[in-house]
N, C-alpha and C. Protein backbone atom coordinates (compact mmCIF):
# COMPACT_ATOMS: atom_id res chain seq x y z
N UNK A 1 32.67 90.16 -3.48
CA UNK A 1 31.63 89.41 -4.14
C UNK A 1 32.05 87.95 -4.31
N UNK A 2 33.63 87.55 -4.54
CA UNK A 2 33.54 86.46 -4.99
C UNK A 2 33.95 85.36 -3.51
N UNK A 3 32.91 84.39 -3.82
CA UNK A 3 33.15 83.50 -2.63
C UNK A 3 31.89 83.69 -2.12
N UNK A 4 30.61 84.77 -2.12
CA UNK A 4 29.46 84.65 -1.47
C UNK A 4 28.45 83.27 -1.67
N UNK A 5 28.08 82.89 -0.87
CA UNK A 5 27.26 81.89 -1.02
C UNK A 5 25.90 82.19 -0.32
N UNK A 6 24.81 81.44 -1.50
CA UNK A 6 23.53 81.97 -0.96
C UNK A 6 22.63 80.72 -1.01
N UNK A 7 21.59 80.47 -0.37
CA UNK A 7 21.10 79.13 -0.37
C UNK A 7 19.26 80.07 -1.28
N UNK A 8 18.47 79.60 -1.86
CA UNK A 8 17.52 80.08 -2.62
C UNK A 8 16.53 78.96 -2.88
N UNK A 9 15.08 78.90 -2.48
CA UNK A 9 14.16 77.95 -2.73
C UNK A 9 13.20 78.81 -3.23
N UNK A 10 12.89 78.31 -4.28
CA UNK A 10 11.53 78.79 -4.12
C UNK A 10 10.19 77.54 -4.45
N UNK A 11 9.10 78.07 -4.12
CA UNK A 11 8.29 76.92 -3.16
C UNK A 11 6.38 77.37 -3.75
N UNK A 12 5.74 76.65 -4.15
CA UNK A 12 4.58 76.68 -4.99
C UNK A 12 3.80 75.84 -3.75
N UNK A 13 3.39 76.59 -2.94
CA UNK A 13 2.93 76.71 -2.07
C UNK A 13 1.16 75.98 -2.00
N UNK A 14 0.67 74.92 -1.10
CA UNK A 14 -0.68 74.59 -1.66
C UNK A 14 -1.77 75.90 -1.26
N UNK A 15 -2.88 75.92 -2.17
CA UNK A 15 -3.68 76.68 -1.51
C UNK A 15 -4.90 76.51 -0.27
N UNK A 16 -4.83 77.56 0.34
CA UNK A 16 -4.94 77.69 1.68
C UNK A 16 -3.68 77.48 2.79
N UNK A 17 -2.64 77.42 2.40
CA UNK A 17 -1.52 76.28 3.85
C UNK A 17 -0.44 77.48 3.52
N UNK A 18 -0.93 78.84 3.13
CA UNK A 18 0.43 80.02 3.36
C UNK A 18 0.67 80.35 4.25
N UNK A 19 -0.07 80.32 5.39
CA UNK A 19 0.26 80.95 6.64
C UNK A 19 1.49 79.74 7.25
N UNK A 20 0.43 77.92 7.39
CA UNK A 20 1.46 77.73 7.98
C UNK A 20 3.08 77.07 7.22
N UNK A 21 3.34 77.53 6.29
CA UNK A 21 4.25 77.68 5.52
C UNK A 21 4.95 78.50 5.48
N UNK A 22 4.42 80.25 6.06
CA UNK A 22 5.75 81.04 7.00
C UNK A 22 5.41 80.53 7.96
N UNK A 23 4.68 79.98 8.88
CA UNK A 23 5.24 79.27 9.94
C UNK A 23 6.43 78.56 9.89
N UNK A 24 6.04 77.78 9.02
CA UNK A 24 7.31 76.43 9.06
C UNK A 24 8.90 76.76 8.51
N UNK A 25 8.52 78.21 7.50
CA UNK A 25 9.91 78.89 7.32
C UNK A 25 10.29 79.46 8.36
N UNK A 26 9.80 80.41 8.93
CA UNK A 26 10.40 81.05 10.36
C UNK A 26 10.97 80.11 11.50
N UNK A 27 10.49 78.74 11.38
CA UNK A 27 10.88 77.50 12.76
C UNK A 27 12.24 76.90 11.46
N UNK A 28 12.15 77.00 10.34
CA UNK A 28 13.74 76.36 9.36
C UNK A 28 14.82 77.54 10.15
N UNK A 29 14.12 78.85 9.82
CA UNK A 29 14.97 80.00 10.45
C UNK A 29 15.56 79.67 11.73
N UNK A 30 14.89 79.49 11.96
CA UNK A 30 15.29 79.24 14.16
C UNK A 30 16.28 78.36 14.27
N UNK A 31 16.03 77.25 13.44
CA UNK A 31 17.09 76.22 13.65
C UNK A 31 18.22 76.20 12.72
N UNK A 32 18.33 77.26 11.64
CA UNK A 32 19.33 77.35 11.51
C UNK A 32 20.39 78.37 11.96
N UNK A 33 19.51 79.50 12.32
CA UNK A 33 20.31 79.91 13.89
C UNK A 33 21.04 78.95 14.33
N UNK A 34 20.63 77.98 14.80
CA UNK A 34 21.41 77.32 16.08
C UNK A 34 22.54 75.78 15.64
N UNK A 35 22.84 76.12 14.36
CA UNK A 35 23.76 75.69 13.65
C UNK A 35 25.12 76.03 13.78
N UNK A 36 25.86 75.03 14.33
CA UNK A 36 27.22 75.76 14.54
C UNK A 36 27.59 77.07 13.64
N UNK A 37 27.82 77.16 12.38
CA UNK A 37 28.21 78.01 11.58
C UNK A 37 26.85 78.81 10.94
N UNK A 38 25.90 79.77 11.88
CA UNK A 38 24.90 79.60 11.06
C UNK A 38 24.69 80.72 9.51
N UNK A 39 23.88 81.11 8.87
CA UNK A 39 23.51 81.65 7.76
C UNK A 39 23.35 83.36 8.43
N UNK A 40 23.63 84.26 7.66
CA UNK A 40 23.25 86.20 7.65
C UNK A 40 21.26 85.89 7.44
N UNK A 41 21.11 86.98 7.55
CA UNK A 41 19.44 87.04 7.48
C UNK A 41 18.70 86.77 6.31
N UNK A 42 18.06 85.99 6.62
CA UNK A 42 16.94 85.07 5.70
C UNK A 42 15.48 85.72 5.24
N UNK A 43 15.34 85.91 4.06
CA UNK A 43 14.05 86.60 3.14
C UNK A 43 13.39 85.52 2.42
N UNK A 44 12.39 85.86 3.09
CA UNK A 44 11.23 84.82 2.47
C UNK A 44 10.05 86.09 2.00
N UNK A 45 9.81 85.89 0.05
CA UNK A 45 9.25 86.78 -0.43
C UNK A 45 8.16 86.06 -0.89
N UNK A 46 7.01 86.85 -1.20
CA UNK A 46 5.33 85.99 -1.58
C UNK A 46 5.61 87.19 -3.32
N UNK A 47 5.46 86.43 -3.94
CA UNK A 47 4.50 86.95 -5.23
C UNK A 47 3.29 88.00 -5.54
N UNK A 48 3.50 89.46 -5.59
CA UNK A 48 2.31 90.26 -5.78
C UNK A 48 0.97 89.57 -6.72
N UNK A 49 1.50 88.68 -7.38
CA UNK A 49 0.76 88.34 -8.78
C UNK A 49 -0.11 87.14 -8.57
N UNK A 50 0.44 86.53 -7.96
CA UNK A 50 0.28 84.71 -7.43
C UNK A 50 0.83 84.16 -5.94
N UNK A 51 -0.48 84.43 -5.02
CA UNK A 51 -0.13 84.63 -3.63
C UNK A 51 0.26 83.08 -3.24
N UNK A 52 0.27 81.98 -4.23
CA UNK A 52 0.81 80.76 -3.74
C UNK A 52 2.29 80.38 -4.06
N UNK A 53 3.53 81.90 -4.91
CA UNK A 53 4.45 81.74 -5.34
C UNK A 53 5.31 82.41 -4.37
N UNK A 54 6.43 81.43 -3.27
CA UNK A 54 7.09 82.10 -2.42
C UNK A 54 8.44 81.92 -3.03
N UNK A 55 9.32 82.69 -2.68
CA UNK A 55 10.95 82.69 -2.80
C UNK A 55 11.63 82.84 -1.76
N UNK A 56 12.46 81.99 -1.17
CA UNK A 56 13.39 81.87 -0.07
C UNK A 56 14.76 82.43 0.01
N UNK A 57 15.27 83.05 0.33
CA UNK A 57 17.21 83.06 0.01
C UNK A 57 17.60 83.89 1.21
N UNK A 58 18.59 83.35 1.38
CA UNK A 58 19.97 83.76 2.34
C UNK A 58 21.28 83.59 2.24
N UNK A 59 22.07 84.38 3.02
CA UNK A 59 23.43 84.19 2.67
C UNK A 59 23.95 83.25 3.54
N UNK A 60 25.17 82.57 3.12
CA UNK A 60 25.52 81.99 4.05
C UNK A 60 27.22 81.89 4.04
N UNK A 61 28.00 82.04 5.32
CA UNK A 61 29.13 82.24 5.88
C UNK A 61 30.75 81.62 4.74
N UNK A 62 29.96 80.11 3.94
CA UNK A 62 31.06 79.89 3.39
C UNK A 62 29.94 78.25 2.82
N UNK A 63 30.55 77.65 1.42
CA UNK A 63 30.29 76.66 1.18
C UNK A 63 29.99 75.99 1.97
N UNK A 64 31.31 75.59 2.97
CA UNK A 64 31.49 74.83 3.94
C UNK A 64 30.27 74.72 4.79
N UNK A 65 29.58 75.85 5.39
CA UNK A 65 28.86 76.10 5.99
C UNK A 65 27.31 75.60 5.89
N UNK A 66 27.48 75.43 4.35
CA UNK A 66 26.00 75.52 3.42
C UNK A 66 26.14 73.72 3.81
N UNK A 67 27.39 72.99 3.34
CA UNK A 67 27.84 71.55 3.32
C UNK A 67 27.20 70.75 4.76
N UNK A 68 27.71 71.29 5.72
CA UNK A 68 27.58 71.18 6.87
C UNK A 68 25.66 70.92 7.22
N UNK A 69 25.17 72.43 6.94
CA UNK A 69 23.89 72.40 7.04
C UNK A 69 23.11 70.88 6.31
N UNK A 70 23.46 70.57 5.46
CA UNK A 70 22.75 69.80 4.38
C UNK A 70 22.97 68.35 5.06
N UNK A 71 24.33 68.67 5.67
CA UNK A 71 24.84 67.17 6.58
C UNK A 71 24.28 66.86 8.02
N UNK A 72 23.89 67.98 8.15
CA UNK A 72 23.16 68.04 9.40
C UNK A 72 21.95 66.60 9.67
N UNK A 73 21.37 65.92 10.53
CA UNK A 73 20.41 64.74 10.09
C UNK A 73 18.99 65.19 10.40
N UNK A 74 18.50 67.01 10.99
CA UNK A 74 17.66 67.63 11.13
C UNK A 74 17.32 68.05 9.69
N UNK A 75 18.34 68.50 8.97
CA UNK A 75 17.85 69.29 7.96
C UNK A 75 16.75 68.56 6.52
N UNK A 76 16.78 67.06 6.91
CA UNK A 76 16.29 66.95 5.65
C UNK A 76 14.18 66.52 6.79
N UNK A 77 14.27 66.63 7.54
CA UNK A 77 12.83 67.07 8.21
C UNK A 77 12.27 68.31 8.02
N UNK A 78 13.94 69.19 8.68
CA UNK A 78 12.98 70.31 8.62
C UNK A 78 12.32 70.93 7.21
N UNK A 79 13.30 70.46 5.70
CA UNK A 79 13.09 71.18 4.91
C UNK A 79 11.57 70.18 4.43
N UNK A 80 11.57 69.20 4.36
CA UNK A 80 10.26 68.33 4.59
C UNK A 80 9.26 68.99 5.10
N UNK A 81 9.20 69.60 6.19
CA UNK A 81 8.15 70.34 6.64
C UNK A 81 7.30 71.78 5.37
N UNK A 82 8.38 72.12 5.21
CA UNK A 82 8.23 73.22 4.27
C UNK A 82 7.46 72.70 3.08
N UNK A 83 8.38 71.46 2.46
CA UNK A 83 8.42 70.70 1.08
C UNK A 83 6.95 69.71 1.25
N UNK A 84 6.31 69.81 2.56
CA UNK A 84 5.02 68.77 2.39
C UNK A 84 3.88 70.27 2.52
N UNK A 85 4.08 71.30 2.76
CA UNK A 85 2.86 72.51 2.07
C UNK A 85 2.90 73.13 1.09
N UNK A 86 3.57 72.10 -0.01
CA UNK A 86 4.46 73.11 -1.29
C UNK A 86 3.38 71.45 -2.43
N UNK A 87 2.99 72.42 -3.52
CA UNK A 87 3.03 71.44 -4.34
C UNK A 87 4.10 71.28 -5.55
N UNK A 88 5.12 71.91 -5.25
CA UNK A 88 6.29 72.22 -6.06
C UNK A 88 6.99 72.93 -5.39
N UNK A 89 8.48 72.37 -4.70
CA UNK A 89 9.54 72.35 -3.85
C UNK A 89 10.89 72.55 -4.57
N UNK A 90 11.36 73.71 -4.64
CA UNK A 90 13.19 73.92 -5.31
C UNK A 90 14.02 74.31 -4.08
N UNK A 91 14.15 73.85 -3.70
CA UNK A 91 15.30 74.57 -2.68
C UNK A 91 16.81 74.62 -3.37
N UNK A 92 18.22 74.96 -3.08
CA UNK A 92 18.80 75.05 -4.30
C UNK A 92 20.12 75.93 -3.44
N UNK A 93 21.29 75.56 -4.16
CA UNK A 93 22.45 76.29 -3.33
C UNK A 93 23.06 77.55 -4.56
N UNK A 94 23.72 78.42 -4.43
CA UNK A 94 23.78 79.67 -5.54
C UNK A 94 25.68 80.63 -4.92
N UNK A 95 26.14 80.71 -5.81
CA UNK A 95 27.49 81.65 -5.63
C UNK A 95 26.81 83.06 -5.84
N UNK A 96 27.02 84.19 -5.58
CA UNK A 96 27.22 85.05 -6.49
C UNK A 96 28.50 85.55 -7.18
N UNK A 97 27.62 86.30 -8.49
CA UNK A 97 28.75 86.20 -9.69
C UNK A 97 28.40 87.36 -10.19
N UNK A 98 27.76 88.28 -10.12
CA UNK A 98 27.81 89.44 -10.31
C UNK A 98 26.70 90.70 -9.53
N UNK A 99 26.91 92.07 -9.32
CA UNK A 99 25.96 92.80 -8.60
C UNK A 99 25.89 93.93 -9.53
N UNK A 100 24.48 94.89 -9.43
CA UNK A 100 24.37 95.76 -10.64
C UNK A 100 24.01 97.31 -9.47
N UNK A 101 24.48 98.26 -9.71
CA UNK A 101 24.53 99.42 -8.49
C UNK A 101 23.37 99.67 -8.35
């Protein structure tokens, strides 16, 4: 557990623009595939309650890794893409620190 790193947005999505907003998460996905060091598999969850409330998170390989991404000079477009169909944008970096069975 200790040392996991997880990257976590969550994203208030405008109404009508959900579709292409998993669009634009699934094309963040793609390219961070192709990141030297890239991220374990990425969950992007919608809100039963409030279909404009999404949550993002994945794991990722090491700080370093997360550092790298952020340094990248793609990443602050691509997350732009996401962050211009959002009327409220958190994206956000996370350790974990504890798990419950």
């Amino acid at each position: 557990m200790a040392g996991e790193i997880y990257t976590l947005g969550a994203w208030r999505v405008k109404p009508g623009q959900e579709e292409a907003f998993i669009s634009a998460w699934k094309e963040l996905g793609d390219y961070f595939l192709s990141l030297p060091t890239p991220p374990g598999p990425g969950q992007l969850i919608q809100s039963l309650d409030d279909p404009h409330q999404f949550y993002s998170f994945g794991p990722w390989p090491s700080l370093e890794a997360v550092q790298a991404m952020r340094g990248d000079p793609r990443t602050p477009r691509m997350i732009g893409n996401l962050s211009a169909l959002c009327d409220e944008a958190k994206p956000g970096g996370y350790r974990l620190v504890a798990t419950a069975p």
